[in-house]
Protein backbone atom coordinates (compact mmCIF):
# COMPACT_ATOMS: atom_id res chain seq x y z
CA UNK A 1 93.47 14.09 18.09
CA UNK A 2 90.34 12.05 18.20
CA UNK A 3 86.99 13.75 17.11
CA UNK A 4 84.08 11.73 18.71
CA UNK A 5 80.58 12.43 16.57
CA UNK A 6 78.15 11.10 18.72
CA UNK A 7 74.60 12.46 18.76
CA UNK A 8 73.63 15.31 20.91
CA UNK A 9 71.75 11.88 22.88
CA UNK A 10 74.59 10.41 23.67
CA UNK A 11 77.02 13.87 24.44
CA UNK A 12 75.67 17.20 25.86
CA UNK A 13 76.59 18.29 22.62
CA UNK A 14 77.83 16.16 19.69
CA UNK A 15 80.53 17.81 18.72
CA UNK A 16 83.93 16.19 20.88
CA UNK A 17 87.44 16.19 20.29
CA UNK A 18 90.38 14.98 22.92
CA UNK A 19 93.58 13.15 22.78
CA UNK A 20 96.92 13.85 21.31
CA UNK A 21 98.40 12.89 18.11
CA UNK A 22 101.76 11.32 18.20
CA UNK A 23 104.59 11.58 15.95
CA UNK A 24 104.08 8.98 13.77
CA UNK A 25 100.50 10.43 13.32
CA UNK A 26 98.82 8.10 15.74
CA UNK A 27 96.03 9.04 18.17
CA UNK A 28 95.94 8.53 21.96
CA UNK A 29 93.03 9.41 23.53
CA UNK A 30 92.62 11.13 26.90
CA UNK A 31 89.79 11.68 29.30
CA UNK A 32 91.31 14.16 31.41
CA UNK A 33 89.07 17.29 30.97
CA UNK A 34 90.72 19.83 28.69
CA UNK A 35 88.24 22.74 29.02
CA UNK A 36 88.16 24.18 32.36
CA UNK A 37 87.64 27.75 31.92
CA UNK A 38 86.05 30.46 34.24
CA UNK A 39 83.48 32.74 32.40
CA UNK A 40 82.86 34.91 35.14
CA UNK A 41 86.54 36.11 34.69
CA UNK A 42 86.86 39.13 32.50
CA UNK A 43 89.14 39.41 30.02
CA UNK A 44 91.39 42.42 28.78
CA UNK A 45 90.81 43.32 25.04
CA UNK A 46 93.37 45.20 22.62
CA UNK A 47 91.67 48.38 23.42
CA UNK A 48 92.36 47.13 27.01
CA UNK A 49 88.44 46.95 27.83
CA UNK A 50 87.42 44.08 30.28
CA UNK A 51 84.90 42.02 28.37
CA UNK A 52 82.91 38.81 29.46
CA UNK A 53 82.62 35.75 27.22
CA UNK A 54 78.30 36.52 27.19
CA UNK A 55 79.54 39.99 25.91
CA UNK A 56 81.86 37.97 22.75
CA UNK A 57 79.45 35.23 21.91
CA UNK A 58 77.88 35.83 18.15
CA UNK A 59 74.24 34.53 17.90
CA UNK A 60 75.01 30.66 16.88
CA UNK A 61 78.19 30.65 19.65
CA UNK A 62 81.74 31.01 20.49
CA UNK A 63 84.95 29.43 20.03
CA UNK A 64 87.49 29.98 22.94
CA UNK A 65 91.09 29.45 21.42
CA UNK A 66 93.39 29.39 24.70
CA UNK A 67 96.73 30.08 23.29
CA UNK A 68 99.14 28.55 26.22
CA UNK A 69 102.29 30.11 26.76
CA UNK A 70 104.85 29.94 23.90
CA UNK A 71 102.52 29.71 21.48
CA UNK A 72 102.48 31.92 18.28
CA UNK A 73 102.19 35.74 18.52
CA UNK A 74 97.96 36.94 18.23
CA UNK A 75 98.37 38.88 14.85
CA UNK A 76 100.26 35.55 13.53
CA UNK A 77 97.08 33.54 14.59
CA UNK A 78 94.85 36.60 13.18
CA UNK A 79 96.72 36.13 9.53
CA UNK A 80 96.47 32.15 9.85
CA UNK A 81 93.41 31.50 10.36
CA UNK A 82 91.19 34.69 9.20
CA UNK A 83 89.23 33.27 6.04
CA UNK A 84 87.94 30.36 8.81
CA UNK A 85 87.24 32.94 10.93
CA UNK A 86 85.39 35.21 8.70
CA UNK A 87 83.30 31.97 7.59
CA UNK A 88 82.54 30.96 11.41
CA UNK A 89 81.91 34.74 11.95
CA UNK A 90 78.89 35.08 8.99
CA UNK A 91 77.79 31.38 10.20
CA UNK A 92 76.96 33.75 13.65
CA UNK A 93 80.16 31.95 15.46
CA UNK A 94 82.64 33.89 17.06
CA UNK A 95 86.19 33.01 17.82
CA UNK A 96 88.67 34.34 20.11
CA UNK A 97 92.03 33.83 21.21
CA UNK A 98 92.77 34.06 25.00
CA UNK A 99 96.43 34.36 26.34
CA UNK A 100 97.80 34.05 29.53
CA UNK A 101 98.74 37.02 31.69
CA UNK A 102 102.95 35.30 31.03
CA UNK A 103 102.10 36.08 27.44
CA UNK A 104 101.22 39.65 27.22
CA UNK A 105 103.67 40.78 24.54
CA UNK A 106 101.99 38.00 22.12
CA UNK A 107 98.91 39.94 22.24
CA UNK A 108 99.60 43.81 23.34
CA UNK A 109 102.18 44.35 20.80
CA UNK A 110 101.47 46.60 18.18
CA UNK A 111 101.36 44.27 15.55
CA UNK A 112 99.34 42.20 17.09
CA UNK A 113 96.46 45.33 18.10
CA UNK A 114 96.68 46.78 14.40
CA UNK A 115 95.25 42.99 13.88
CA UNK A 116 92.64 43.06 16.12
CA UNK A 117 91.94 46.62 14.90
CA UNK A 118 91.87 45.27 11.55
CA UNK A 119 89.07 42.83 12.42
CA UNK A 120 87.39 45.82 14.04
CA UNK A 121 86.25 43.55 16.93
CA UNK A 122 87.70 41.86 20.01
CA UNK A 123 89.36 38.61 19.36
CA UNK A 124 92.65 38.64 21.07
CA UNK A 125 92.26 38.61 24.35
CA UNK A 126 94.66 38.60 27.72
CA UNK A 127 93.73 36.79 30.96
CA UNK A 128 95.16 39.48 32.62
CA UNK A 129 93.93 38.51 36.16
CA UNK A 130 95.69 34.79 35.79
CA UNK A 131 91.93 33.80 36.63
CA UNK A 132 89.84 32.18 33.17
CA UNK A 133 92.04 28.85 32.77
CA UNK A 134 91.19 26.86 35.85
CA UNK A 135 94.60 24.81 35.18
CA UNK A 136 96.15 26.85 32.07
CA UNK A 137 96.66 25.28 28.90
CA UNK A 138 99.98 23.44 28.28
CA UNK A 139 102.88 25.46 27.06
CA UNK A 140 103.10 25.13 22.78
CA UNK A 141 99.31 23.76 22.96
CA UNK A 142 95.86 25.37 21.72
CA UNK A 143 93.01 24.59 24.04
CA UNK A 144 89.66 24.75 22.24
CA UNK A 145 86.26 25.25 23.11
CA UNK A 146 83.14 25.40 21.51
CA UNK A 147 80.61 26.88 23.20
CA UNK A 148 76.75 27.70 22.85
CA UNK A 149 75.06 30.74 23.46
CA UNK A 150 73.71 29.26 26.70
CA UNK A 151 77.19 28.69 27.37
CA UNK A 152 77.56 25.08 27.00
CA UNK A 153 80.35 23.02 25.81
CA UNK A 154 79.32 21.68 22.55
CA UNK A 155 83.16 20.72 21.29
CA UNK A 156 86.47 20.93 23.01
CA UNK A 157 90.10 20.44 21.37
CA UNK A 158 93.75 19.94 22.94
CA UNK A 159 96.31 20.66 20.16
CA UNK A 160 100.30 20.75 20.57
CA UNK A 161 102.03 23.33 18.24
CA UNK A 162 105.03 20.91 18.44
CA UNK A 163 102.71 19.04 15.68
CA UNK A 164 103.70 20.27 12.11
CA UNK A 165 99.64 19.29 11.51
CA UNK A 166 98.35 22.15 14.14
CA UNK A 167 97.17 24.45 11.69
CA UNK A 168 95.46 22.04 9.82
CA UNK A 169 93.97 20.33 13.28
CA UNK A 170 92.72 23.05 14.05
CA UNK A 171 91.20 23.90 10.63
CA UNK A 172 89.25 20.96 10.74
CA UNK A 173 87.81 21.97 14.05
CA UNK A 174 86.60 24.86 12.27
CA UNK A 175 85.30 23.40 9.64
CA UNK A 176 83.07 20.92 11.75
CA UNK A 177 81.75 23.50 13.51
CA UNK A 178 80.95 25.86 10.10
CA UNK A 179 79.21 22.36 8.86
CA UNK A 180 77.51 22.09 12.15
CA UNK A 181 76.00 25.46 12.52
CA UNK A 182 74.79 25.24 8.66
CA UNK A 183 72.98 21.68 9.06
C-alpha cells in the first residue's frame, strides 16, 4: 500500500492511498481506479431500511469500507475496529461497511445485527440491488473510501485480507484521517 500526501493543490484532496503490498512487504503501486462507487444506489441497513450515503455521512465525512466477497463476517469487523471507529465517529467521521448482495449472511446474521444494534446506528450495510460497486471489490480485499460531505473523494484504499498486516493497514488509514480531520 502506498499512501501519497500531497497537498490538497496537487490532489482533489490530499489524502491518497493505492497499490498493493507484496509478501515480502514491498509496495507496488497501481493507477487503476479503486473507488468506483454509485451513491445514488441505496443501501439495505440491519433494520433492512434503504439508506443513501448523504443520509450516513457525519458532519466532517464518511468512510465507505466495501467488504468484497469472502471477507470477514460485519460483527467481526464491528469488534475489530470499534475504538477507531468511535474516535472517527466523535471527530464527526462516519464509517460504514458495505457488502455485496453474494455476501448477505456476513451482514444479516444475527450476530452481526445485535452489532450494528449495539452501535445503535447503521454501519453494516448490504448492496442488496448488486448496484453501488461499479466493478465490485476483489474477493478477500477492503476497498476504502474517504469521502467529504460534498461527497468527494478525499482518500481511497485497496487492501487484501490475504495480508496478515490488513488490520493494521487499515488502522493507519484511520488514523490519517482522525489526524486529518483534527488539524
Amino acid at each position: 500500500m502506498v499512501i501519497d500526501l500531497r497537498g490538497p493543490r496537487e490532489h482533489s484532496g490530499g489524502l491518497v492511498a493505492r497499490g498493493t503490498r507484496s509478501k515480502r512487504g514491498r509496495v507496488s503501486v497501481s493507477d487503476r481506479e479503486i473507488d468506483v462507487i454509485d451513491a445514488t444506489v441505496p443501501l439495505l441497513s440491519h433494520d433492512y431500511t434503504h439508506l443513501y450515503l448523504r443520509n450516513l455521512m457525519g458532519r466532517r465525512g464518511l468512510i465507505v469500507v466495501g467488504v468484497g466477497k469472502s471477507g470477514e463476517r460485519g460483527f467481526q469487523m464491528l469488534y475489530r475496529f470499534s475504538d477507531i471507529c468511535d474516535r472517527l465517529e466523535q471527530c464527526g467521521v462516519n464509517v460504514i461497511f458495505v457488502y455485496p448482495r453474494e455476501s448477505a449472511r456476513h451482514v444479516q446474521d444475527a450476530t452481526s445485527v445485535s452489532g450494528a444494534r449495539y452501535r445503535q446506528r447503521p454501519c453494516l450495510l448490504l448492496d442488496d440491488d448488486g448496484q453501488f460497486f461499479v466493478g465490485p471489490p476483489q474477493p478477500k480485499s477492503l476497498r476504502v473510501i474517504y469521502l467529504d460531505r460534498d461527497m468527494k473523494r478525499l482518500g481511497r484504499v485497496e487492501i487484501s485480507l490475504r495480508d496478515e498486516t490488513w488490520d493494521t493497514l487499515l488502522r493507519v488509514f484511520f488514523g490519517q484521517v482522525v489526524a486529518g480531520v483534527m488539524h
